[in-house]
Protein backbone atom coordinates (compact mmCIF):
# COMPACT_ATOMS: atom_id res chain seq x y z
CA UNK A 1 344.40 145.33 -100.84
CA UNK A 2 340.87 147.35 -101.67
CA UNK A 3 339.31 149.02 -99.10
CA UNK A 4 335.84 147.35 -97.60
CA UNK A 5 332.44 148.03 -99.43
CA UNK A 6 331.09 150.72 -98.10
CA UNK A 7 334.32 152.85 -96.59
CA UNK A 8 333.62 156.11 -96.53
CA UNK A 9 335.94 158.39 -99.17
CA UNK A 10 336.48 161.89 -97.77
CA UNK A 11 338.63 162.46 -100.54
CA UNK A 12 335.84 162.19 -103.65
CA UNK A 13 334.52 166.12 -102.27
CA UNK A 14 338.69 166.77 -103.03
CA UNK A 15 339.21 165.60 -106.33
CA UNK A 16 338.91 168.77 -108.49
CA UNK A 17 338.77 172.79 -107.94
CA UNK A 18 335.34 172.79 -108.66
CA UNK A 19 334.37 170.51 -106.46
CA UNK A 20 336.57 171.90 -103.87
CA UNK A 21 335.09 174.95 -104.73
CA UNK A 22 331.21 174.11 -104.62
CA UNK A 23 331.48 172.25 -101.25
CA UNK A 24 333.41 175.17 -99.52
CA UNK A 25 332.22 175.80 -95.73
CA UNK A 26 333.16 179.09 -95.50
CA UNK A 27 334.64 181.85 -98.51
CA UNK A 28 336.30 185.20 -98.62
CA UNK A 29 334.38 187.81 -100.17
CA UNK A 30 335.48 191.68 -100.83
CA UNK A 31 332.32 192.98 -98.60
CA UNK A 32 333.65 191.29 -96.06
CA UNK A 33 337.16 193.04 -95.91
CA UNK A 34 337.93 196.15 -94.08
CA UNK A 35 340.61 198.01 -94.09
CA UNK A 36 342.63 200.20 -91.36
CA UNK A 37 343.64 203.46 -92.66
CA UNK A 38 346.37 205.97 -91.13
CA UNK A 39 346.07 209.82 -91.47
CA UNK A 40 348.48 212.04 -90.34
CA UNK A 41 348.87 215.89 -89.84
CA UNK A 42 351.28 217.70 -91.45
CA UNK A 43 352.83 215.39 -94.14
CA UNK A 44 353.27 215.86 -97.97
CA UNK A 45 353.25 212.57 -99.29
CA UNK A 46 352.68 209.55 -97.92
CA UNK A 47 355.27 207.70 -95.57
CA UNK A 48 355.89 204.41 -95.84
CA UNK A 49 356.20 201.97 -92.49
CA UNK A 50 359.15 200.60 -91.83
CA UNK A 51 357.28 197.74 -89.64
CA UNK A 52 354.66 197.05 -92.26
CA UNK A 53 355.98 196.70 -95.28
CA UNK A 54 353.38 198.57 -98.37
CA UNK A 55 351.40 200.08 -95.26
CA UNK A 56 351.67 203.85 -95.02
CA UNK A 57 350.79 206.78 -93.04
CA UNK A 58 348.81 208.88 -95.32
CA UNK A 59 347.97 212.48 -96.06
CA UNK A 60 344.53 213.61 -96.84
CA UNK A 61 345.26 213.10 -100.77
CA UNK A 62 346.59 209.87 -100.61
CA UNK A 63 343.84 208.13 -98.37
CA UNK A 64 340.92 209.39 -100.51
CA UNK A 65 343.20 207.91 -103.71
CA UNK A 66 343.50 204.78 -101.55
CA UNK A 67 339.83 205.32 -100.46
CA UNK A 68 339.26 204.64 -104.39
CA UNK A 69 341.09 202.27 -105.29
CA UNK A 70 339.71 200.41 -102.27
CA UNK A 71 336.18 201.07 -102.85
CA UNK A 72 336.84 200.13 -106.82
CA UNK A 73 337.54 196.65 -105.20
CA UNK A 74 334.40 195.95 -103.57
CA UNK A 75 335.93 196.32 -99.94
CA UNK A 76 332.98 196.69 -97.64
CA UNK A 77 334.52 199.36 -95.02
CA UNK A 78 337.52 201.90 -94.33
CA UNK A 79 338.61 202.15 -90.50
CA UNK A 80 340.47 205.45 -90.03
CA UNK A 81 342.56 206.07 -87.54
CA UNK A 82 344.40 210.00 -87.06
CA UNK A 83 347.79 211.03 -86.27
CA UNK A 84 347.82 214.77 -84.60
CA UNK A 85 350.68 217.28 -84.87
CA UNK A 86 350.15 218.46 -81.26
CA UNK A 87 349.46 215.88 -78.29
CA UNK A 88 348.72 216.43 -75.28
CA UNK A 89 347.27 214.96 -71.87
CA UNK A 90 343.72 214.72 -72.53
CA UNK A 91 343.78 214.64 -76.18
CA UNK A 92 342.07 217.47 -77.21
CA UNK A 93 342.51 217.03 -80.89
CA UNK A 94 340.68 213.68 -80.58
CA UNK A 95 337.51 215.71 -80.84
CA UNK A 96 338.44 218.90 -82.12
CA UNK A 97 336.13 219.33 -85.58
CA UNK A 98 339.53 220.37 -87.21
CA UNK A 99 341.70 217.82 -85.85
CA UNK A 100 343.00 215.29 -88.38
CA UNK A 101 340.70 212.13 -88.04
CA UNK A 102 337.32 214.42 -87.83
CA UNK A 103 338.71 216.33 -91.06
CA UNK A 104 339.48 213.17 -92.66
CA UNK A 105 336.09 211.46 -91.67
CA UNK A 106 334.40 214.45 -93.29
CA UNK A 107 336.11 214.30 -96.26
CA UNK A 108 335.30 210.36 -97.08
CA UNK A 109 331.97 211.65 -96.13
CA UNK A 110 331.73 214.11 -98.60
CA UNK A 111 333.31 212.31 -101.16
CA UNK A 112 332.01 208.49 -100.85
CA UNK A 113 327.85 209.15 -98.68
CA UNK A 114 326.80 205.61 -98.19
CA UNK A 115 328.70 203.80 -101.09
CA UNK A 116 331.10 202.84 -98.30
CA UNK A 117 331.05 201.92 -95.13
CA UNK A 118 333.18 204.58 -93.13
CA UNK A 119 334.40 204.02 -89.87
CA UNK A 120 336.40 205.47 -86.81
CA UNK A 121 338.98 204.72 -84.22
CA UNK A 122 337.52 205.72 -81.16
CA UNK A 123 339.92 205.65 -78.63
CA UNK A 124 342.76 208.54 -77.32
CA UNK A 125 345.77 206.29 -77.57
CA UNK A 126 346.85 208.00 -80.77
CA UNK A 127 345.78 212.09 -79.26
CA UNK A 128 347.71 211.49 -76.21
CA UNK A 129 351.07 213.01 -74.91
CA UNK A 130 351.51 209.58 -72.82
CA UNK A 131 350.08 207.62 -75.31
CA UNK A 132 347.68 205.74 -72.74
CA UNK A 133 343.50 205.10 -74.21
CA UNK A 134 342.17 207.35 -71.35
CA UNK A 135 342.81 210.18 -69.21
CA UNK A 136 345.34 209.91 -66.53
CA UNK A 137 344.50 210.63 -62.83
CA UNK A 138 346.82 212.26 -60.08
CA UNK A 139 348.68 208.55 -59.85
CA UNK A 140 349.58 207.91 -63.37
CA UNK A 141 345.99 205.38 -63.65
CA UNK A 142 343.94 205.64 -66.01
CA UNK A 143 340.86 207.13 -65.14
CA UNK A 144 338.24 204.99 -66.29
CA UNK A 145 335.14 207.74 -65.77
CA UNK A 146 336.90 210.44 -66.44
CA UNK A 147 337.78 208.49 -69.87
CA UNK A 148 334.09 207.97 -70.49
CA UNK A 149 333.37 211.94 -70.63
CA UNK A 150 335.94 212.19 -73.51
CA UNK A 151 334.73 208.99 -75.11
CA UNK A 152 331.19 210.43 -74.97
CA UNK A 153 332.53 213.85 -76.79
CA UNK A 154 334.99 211.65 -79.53
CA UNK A 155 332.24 210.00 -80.28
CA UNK A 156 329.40 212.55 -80.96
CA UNK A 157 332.40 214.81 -82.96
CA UNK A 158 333.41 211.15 -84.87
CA UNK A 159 329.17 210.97 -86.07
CA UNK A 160 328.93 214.63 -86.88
CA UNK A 161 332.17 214.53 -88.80
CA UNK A 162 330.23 211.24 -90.94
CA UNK A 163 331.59 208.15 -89.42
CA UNK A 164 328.86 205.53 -89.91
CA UNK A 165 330.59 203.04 -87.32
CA UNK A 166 332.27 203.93 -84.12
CA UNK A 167 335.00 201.25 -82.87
CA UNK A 168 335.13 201.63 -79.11
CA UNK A 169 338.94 200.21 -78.55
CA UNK A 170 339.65 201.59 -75.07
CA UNK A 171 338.76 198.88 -73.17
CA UNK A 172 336.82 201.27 -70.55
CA UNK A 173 334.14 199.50 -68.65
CA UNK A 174 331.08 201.24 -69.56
CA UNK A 175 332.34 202.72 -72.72
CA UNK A 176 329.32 201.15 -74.82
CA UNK A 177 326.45 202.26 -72.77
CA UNK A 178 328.18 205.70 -71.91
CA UNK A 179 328.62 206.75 -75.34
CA UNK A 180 325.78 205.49 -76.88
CA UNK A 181 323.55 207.57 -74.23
CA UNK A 182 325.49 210.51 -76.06
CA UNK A 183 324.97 210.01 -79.24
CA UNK A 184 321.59 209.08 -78.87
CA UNK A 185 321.31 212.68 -77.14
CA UNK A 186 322.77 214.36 -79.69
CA UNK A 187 320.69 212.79 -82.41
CA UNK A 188 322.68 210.45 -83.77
CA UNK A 189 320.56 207.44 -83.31
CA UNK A 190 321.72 205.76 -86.85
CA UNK A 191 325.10 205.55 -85.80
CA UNK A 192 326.49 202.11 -84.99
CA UNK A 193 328.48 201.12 -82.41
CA UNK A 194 330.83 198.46 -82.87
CA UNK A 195 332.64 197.02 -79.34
CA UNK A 196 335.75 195.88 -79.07
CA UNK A 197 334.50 193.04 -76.85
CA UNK A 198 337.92 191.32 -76.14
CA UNK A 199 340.98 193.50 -76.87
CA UNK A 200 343.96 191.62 -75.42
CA UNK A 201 347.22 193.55 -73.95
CA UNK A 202 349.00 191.39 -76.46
CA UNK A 203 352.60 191.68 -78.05
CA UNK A 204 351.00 191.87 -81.53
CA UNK A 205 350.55 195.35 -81.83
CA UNK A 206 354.23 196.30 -82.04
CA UNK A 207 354.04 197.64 -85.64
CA UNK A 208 351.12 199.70 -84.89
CA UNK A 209 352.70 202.08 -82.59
CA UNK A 210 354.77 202.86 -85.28
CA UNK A 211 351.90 203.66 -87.10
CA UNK A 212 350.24 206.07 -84.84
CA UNK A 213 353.90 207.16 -83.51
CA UNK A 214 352.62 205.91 -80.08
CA UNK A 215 354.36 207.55 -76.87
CA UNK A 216 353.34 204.92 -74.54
CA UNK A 217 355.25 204.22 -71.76
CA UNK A 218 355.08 201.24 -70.20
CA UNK A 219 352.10 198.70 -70.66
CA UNK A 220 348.03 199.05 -71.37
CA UNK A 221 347.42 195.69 -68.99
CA UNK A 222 344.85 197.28 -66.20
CA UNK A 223 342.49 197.56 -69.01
CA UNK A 224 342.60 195.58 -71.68
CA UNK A 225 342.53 191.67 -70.98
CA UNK A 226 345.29 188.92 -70.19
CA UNK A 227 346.15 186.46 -72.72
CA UNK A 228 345.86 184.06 -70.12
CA UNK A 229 341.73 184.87 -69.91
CA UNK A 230 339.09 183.51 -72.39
CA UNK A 231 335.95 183.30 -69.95
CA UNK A 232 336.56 186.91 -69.09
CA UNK A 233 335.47 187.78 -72.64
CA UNK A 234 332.50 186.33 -72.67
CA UNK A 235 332.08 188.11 -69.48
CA UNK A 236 332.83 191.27 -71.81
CA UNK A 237 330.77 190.11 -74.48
CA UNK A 238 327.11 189.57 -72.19
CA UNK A 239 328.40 193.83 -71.06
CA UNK A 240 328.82 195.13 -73.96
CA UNK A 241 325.30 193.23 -75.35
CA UNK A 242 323.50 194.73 -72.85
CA UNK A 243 325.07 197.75 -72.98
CA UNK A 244 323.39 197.97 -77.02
CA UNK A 245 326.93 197.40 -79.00
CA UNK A 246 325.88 196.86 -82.49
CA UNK A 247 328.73 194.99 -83.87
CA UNK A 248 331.70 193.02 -81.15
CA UNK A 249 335.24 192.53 -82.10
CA UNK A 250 337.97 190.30 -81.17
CA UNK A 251 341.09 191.35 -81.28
CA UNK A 252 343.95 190.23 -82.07
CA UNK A 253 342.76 187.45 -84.62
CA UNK A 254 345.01 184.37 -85.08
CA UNK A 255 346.60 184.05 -81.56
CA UNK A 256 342.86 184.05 -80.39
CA UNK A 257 340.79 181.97 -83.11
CA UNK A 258 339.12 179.97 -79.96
CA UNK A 259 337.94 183.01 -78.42
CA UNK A 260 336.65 184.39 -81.59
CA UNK A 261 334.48 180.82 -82.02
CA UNK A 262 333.44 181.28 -78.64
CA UNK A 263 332.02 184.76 -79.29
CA UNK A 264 330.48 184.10 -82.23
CA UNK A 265 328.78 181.27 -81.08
CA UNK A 266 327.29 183.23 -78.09
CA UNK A 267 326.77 186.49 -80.15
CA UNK A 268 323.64 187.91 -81.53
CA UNK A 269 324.92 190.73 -83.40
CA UNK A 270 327.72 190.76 -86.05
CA UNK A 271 331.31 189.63 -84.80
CA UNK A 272 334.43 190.70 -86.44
CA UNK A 273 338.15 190.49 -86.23
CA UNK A 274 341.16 192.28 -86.10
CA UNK A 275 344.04 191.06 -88.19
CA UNK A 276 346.25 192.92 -86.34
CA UNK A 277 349.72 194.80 -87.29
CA UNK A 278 351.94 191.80 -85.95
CA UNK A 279 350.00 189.33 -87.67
CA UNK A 280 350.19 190.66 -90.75
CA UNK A 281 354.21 191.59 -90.35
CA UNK A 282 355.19 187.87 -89.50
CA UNK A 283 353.56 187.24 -92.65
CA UNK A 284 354.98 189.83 -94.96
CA UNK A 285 358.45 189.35 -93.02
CA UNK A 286 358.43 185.54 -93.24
CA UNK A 287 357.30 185.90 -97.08
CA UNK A 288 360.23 188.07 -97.91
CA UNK A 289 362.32 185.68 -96.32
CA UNK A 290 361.78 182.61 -98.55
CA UNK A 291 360.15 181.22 -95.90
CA UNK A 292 356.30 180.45 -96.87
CA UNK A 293 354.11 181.35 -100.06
CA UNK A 294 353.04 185.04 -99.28
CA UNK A 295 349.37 184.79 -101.17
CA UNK A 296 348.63 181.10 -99.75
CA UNK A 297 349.70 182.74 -96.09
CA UNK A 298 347.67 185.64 -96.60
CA UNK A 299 344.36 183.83 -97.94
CA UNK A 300 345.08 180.83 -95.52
CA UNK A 301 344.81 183.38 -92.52
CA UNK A 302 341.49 185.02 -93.80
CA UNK A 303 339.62 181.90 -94.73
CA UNK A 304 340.87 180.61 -90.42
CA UNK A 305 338.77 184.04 -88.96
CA UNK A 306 335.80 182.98 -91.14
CA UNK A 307 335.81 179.38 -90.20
CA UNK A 308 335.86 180.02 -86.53
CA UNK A 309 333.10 182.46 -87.29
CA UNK A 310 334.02 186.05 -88.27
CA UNK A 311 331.71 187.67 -90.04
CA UNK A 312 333.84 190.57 -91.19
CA UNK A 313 337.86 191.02 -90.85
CA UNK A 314 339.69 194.12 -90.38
CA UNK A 315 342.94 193.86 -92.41
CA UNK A 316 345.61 196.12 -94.38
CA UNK A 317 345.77 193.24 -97.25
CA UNK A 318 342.36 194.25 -97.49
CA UNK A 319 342.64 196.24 -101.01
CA UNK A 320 344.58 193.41 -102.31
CA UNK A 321 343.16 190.41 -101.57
CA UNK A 322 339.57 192.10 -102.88
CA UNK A 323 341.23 192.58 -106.24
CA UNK A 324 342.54 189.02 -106.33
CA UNK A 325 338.55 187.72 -105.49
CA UNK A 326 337.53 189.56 -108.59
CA UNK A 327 340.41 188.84 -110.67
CA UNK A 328 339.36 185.04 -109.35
CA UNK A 329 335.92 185.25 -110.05
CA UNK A 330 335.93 186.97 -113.04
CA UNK A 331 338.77 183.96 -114.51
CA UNK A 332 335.89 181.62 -113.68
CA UNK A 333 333.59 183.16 -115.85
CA UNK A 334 335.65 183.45 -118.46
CA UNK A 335 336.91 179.59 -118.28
CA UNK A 336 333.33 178.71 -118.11
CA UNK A 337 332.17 181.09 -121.49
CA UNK A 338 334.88 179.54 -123.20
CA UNK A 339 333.74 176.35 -122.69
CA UNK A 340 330.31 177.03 -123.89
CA UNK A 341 328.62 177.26 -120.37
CA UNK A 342 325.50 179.95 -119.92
């Protein structure tokens, strides 16, 4: 039995790549990739991540070689994020000129200008001796205005040391407005302040505090939001607007895609996303395992942030998958010039 004249065939737009291809909604391109960086203090070569399998913790050498090879990819940004010898309560080195992630912001700086986009972790999670984002007060809290004085001199040290972007990930209310008032004082007016609008206290950041060989105790739920909560980002969103954030974030990415629509629906500056640590572990653990098609998984993950809206994506397959776009595009080409196409 044939179909009635006139049925509609979704499947004609399906038939071949090309078509597939030319009547894409949304694509992955290398701009659009950033990846998260670790520098730590004190190491001779680079040490691999038990958690995150081809992720390291890197020592000045091996980030600017990584830096490179990134850049040489067409990646649009590098997030850094610093790993200090010496902790301590307030995290001094978090804004010490010569602590690790100021001396490593300086030297993409001096190496890279404006070819890349360099950017910095701007929280104390990683500088503190209890491993918390802000200062502690007589109780064991976190402080939340005593947080925003260190935030304020992180983020003026972060600019002078080069950072282009700033990502505020503490969670502190205020933390937009507060800092920006101190750059803005220090002359620093140029330097962009991306907010990480709705940071959830989620289980998906496991592998990370291996990364940044957390000390936390305990849990980071009084500030950053429930799982359980999507109005209260937009709540955080119309704050951090007003407040002058540049670029807002969502974070983590798949476990939240209908938050990140949300946002970027309501958003009038850039939105990205976060493809956090655990995300990209289930993947590379599953993968290993036999279980699903490593590159397909990868890609398929990618291409769901930019449907529901992302405009960039924060993610250690960054490097990669910008090599396979080129190696992609430039196989197009070449099928085309071999078939006689100008």
């Amino acid at each position: 039995m044939s179909l009635v004249p006139g049925t509609v065939r979704p499947r004609r737009l399906r038939s071949t790549p090309a078509l597939r291809r030319l009547v894409s909604e949304v694509r992955l391109h290398p701009t659009e990739l950033i990846l998260p960086m670790f520098v730590k203090e004190g190491l001779n070569e680079p040490l691999p991540l038990g958690g995150m399998p081809g992720v390291v913790q890197h020592t000045l050498d091996s980030l600017l070689e990584a830096a490179r090879e990134a850049l040489a990819a067409g990646v649009g940004g590098l997030m850094l994020f610093g790993i200090p010898e010496h902790k301590d309560e307030i995290g001094s080195q978090a804004d010490d000129p010569d602590g690790i992630l100021n001396r490593a912001l300086s030297l993409l700086a001096d190496e890279f200008g404006e070819d890349t986009v360099i950017m910095a972790d701007l929280c104390l999670d990683e500088f503190t001796s209890h491993g918390h984002c802000g200062v502690l007060d007589s109780t064991g809290a976190v402080d939340n205005d005593a947080t925003l004085e260190r935030y304020a001199s992180m983020a003026v040290a972060q600019a002078r040391a080069g950072a282009h972007v700033l990502g505020l990930s503490g969670m502190m209310d205020g933390q937009v407005a507060y800092c920006r008032e101190a750059l803005d004082a220090a002359g620093f007016t140029d330097t962009v302040i991306m907010g990480y609008t709705a940071k959830y206290a989620s289980a998906f950041y496991g592998p990370f505090r291996e990364a940044v060989d957390s000390e936390l105790k305990g849990d980071r739920k009084t500030y950053q939001q429930d799982p359980a909560n999507g109005r209260e980002a937009m709540r955080e969103l119309g704050l951090d607007l007003a407040e002058g954030a540049d670029v807002v974030m969502v974070k983590p990415g798949l476990p939240y895609l209908d938050v990140l629509a949300e946002v970027a629906r309501e958003s009038i500056v850039p939105v990205w996303t976060y493809q956090v640590s655990g995300e990209y572990a289930m993947i590379e653990f599953a993968a290993a395992a036999g279980a699903i098609d490593r590159e397909k998984a990868i890609e398929e993950s990618l291409i769901a942030f930019k449907r529901a809206g992302s405009d960039a994506i924060l993610t250690y397959w960054a490097t990669e998958v910008a090599q396979r776009l080129q190696v992609e595009a430039a196989g197009h080409m070449s099928d085309r010039d071999a078939r006689g196409g100008r």
